[in-house]
Protein backbone atom coordinates (compact mmCIF):
# COMPACT_ATOMS: atom_id res chain seq x y z
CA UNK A 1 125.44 105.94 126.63
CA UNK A 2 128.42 103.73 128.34
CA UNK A 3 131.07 103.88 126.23
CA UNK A 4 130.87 100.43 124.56
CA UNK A 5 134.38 98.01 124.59
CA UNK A 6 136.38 97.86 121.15
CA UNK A 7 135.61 93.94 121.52
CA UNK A 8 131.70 95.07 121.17
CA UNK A 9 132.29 96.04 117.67
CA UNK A 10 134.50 92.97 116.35
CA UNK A 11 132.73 91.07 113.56
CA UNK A 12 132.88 87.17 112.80
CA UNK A 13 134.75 88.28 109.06
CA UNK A 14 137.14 91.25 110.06
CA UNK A 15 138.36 90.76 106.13
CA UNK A 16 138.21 93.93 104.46
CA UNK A 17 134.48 95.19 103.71
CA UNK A 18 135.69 95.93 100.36
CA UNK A 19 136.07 92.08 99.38
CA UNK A 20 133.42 90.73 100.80
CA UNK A 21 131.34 93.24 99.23
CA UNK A 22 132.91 92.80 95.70
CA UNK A 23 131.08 89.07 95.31
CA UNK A 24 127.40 89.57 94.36
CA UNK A 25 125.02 89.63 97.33
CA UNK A 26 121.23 88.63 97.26
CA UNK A 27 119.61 91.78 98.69
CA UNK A 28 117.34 90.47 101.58
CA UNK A 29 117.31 92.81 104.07
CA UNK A 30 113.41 93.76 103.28
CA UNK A 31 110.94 91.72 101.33
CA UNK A 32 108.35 93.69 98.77
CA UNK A 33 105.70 94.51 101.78
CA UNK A 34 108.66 95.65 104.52
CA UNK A 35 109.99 98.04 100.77
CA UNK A 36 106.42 99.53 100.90
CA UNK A 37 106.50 100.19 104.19
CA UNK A 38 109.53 101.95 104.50
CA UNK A 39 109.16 104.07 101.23
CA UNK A 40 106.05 105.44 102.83
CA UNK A 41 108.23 106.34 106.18
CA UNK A 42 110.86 108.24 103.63
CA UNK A 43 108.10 109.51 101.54
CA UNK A 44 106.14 111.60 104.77
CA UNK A 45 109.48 112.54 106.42
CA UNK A 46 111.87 113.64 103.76
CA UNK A 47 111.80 117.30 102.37
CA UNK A 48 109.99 118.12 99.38
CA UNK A 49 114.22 119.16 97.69
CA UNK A 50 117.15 118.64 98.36
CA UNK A 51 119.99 115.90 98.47
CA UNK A 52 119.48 113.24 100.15
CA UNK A 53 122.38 111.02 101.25
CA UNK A 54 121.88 107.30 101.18
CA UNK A 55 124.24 105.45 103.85
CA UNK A 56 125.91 102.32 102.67
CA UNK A 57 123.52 102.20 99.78
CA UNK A 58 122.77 99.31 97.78
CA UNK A 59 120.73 98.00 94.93
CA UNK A 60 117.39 99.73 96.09
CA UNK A 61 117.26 103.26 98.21
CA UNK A 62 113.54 102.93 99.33
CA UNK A 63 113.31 106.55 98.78
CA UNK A 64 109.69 108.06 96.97
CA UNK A 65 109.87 109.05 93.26
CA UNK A 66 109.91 112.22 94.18
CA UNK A 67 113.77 112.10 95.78
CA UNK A 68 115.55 113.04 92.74
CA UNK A 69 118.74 114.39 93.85
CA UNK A 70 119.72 111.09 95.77
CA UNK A 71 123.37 110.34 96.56
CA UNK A 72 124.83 106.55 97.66
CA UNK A 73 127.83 106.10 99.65
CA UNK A 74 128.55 102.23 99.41
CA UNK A 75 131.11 99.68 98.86
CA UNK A 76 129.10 97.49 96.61
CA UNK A 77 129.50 98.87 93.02
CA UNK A 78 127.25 96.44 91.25
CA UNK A 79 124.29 97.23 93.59
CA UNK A 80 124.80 100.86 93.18
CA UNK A 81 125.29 100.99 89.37
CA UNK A 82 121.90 98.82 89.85
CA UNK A 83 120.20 101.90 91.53
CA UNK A 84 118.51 104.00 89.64
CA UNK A 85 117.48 106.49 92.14
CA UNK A 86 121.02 107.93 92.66
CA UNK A 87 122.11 110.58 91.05
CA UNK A 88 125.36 110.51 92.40
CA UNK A 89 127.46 107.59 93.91
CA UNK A 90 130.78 107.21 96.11
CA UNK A 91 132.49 104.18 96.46
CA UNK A 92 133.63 104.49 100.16
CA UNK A 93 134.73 102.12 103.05
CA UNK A 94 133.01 104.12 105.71
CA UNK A 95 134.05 101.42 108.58
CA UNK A 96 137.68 102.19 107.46
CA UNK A 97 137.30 105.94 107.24
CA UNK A 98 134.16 107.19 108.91
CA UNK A 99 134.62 110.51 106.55
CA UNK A 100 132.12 112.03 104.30
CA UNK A 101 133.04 113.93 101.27
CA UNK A 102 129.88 116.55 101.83
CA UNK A 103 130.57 120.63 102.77
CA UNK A 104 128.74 121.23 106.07
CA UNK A 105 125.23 121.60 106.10
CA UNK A 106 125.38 120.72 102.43
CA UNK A 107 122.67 118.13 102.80
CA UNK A 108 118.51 118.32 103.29
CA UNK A 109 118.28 114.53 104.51
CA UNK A 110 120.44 111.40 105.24
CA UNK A 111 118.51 107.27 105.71
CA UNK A 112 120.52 104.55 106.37
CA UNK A 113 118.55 101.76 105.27
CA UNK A 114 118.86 98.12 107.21
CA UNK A 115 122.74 98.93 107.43
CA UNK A 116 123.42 100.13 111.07
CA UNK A 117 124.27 96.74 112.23
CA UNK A 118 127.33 96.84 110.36
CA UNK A 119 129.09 100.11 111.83
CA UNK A 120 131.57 99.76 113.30
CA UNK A 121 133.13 103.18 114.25
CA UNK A 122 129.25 104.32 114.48
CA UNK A 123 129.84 107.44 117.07
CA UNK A 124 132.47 109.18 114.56
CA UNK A 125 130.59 108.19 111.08
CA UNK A 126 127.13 109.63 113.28
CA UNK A 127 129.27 112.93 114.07
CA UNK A 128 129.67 113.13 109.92
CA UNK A 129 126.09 113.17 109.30
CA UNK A 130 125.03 115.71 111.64
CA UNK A 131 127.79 118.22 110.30
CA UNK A 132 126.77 117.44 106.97
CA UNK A 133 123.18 118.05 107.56
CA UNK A 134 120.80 121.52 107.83
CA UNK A 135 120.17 122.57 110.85
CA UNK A 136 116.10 120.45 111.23
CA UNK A 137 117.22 117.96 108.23
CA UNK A 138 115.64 114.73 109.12
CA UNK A 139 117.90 111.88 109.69
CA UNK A 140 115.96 108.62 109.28
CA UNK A 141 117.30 105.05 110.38
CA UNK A 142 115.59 101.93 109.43
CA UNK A 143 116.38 98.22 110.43
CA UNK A 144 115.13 94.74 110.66
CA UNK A 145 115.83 91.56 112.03
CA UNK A 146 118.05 90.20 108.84
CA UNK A 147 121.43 90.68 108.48
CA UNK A 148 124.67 89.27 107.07
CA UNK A 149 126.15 87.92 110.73
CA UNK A 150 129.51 87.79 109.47
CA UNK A 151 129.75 91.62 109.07
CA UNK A 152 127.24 92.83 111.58
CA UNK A 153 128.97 94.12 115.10
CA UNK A 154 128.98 91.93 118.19
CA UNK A 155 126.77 93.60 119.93
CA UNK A 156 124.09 93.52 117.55
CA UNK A 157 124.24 89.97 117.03
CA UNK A 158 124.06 89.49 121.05
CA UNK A 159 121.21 91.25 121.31
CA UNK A 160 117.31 91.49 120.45
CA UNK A 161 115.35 93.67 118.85
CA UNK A 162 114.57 96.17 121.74
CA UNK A 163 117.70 96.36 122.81
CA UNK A 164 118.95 97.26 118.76
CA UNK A 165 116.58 100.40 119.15
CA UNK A 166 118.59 101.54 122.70
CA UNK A 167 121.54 100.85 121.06
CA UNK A 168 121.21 102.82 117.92
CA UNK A 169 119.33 106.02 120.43
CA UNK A 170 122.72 105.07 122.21
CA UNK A 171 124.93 105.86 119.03
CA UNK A 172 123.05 109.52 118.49
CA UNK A 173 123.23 110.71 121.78
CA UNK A 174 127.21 109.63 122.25
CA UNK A 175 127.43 111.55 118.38
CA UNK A 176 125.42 114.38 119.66
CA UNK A 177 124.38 117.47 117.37
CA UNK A 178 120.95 115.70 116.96
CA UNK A 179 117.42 116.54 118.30
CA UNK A 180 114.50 114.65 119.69
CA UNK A 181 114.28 110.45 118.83
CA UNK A 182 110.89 108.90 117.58
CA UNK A 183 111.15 105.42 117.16
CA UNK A 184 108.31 103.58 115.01
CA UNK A 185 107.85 100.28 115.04
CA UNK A 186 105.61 97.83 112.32
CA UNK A 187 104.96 94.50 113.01
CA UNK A 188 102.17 92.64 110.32
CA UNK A 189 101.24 89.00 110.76
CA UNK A 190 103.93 86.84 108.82
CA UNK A 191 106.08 89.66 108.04
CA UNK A 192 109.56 90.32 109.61
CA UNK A 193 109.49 93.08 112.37
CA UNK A 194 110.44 96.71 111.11
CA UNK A 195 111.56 99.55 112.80
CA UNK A 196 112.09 103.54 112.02
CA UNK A 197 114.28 105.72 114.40
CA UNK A 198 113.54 109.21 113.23
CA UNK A 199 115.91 112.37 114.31
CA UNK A 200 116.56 115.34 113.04
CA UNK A 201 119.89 117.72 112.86
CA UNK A 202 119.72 119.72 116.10
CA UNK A 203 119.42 123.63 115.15
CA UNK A 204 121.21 124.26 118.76
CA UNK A 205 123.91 123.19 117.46
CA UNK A 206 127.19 124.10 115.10
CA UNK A 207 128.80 121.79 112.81
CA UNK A 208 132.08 120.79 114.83
């Protein structure tokens, strides 16, 4: 990946995260058949135990019933004390300090869920997941086409869908420490366009 320009990450709102986060925010990222859809993703990919971190979590983690030791890293408090599939929250500005407070390899599975559009120091925050995860955990994005366009990066509101999914491939290979990509892609009549990049921690490779 060509390292991309500062510029490419500026946002129409560079106010802090924390603010605009702090007044209430209608979460519609997914509708109820694009939530079904990506449960079932989490739900054949995730390990049967283990924590499982939720980047920039919200309201709603998508994760199956089964994920019981969930943690949230967000910025919205009301969403998270919403969620009741977190065990654990942190309320953390991970565009200001891409920094997770997790031991390495401490972690059986990260998702960031319709989120990825927003980061904007994505190689370094990346670089934090894979030394937080096992060596195989499964590290599963998901987007769509929604977003808030004030906070989402230039060059995700400049480009289309296809190139979103080089982009993001883009972000894990500059990171490194992660394996082989599969991208997965739903589209149903009437229904926003979905898609799952799946990776998983590369074994190859040491925590850094």
């Amino acid at each position: 990946m060509t390292t991309l320009p500062p510029e490419f990450f500026r946002r129409q709102d560079e106010g802090p995260d924390e603010l605009f986060y702090a007044v209430p925010r209608p979460d519609s990222h997914l509708d109820a058949a694009a939530d079904a859809v990506v449960t079932a993703w989490y739900d054949a990919r995730l390990p049967a135990e283990g924590r499982v971190l939720d980047l920039f979590a919200g309201a709603r983690s998508h994760l199956p019933p089964r994920c019981t030791d969930a943690v949230g890293v967000g910025l919205d408090r009301g969403a998270l004390d919403r969620n009741e599939q977190l065990a654990e929250v942190h309320l953390l500005d991970l565009n200001e300090r891409p920094a997770l407070p997790f031991g390495d390899a401490s972690l059986a599975a990260a998702v960031c869920t319709a989120s990825v559009q927003y980061l904007t120091r994505p190689i370094e925050l990346l670089r934090e997941v894979g030394r937080c995860l096992r060596p195989g955990a499964p590290f599963l994005v998901v987007f769509s086409n929604r977003m808030y366009a004030a906070k989402a990066v230039l060059c995700w509101r400049a480009s289309d869908d296809d190139a979103h999914l080089r982009l993001v491939r883009g972000y894990l290979t500059a990171a490194g420490g992660f394996g082989p990509v599969e991208i997965v892609d739903h589209h149903a009549e009437g229904a926003d366009p979905l898609y799952l990049i799946a990776t998983t921690a590369d074994p190859t490779v040491a925590p850094s």
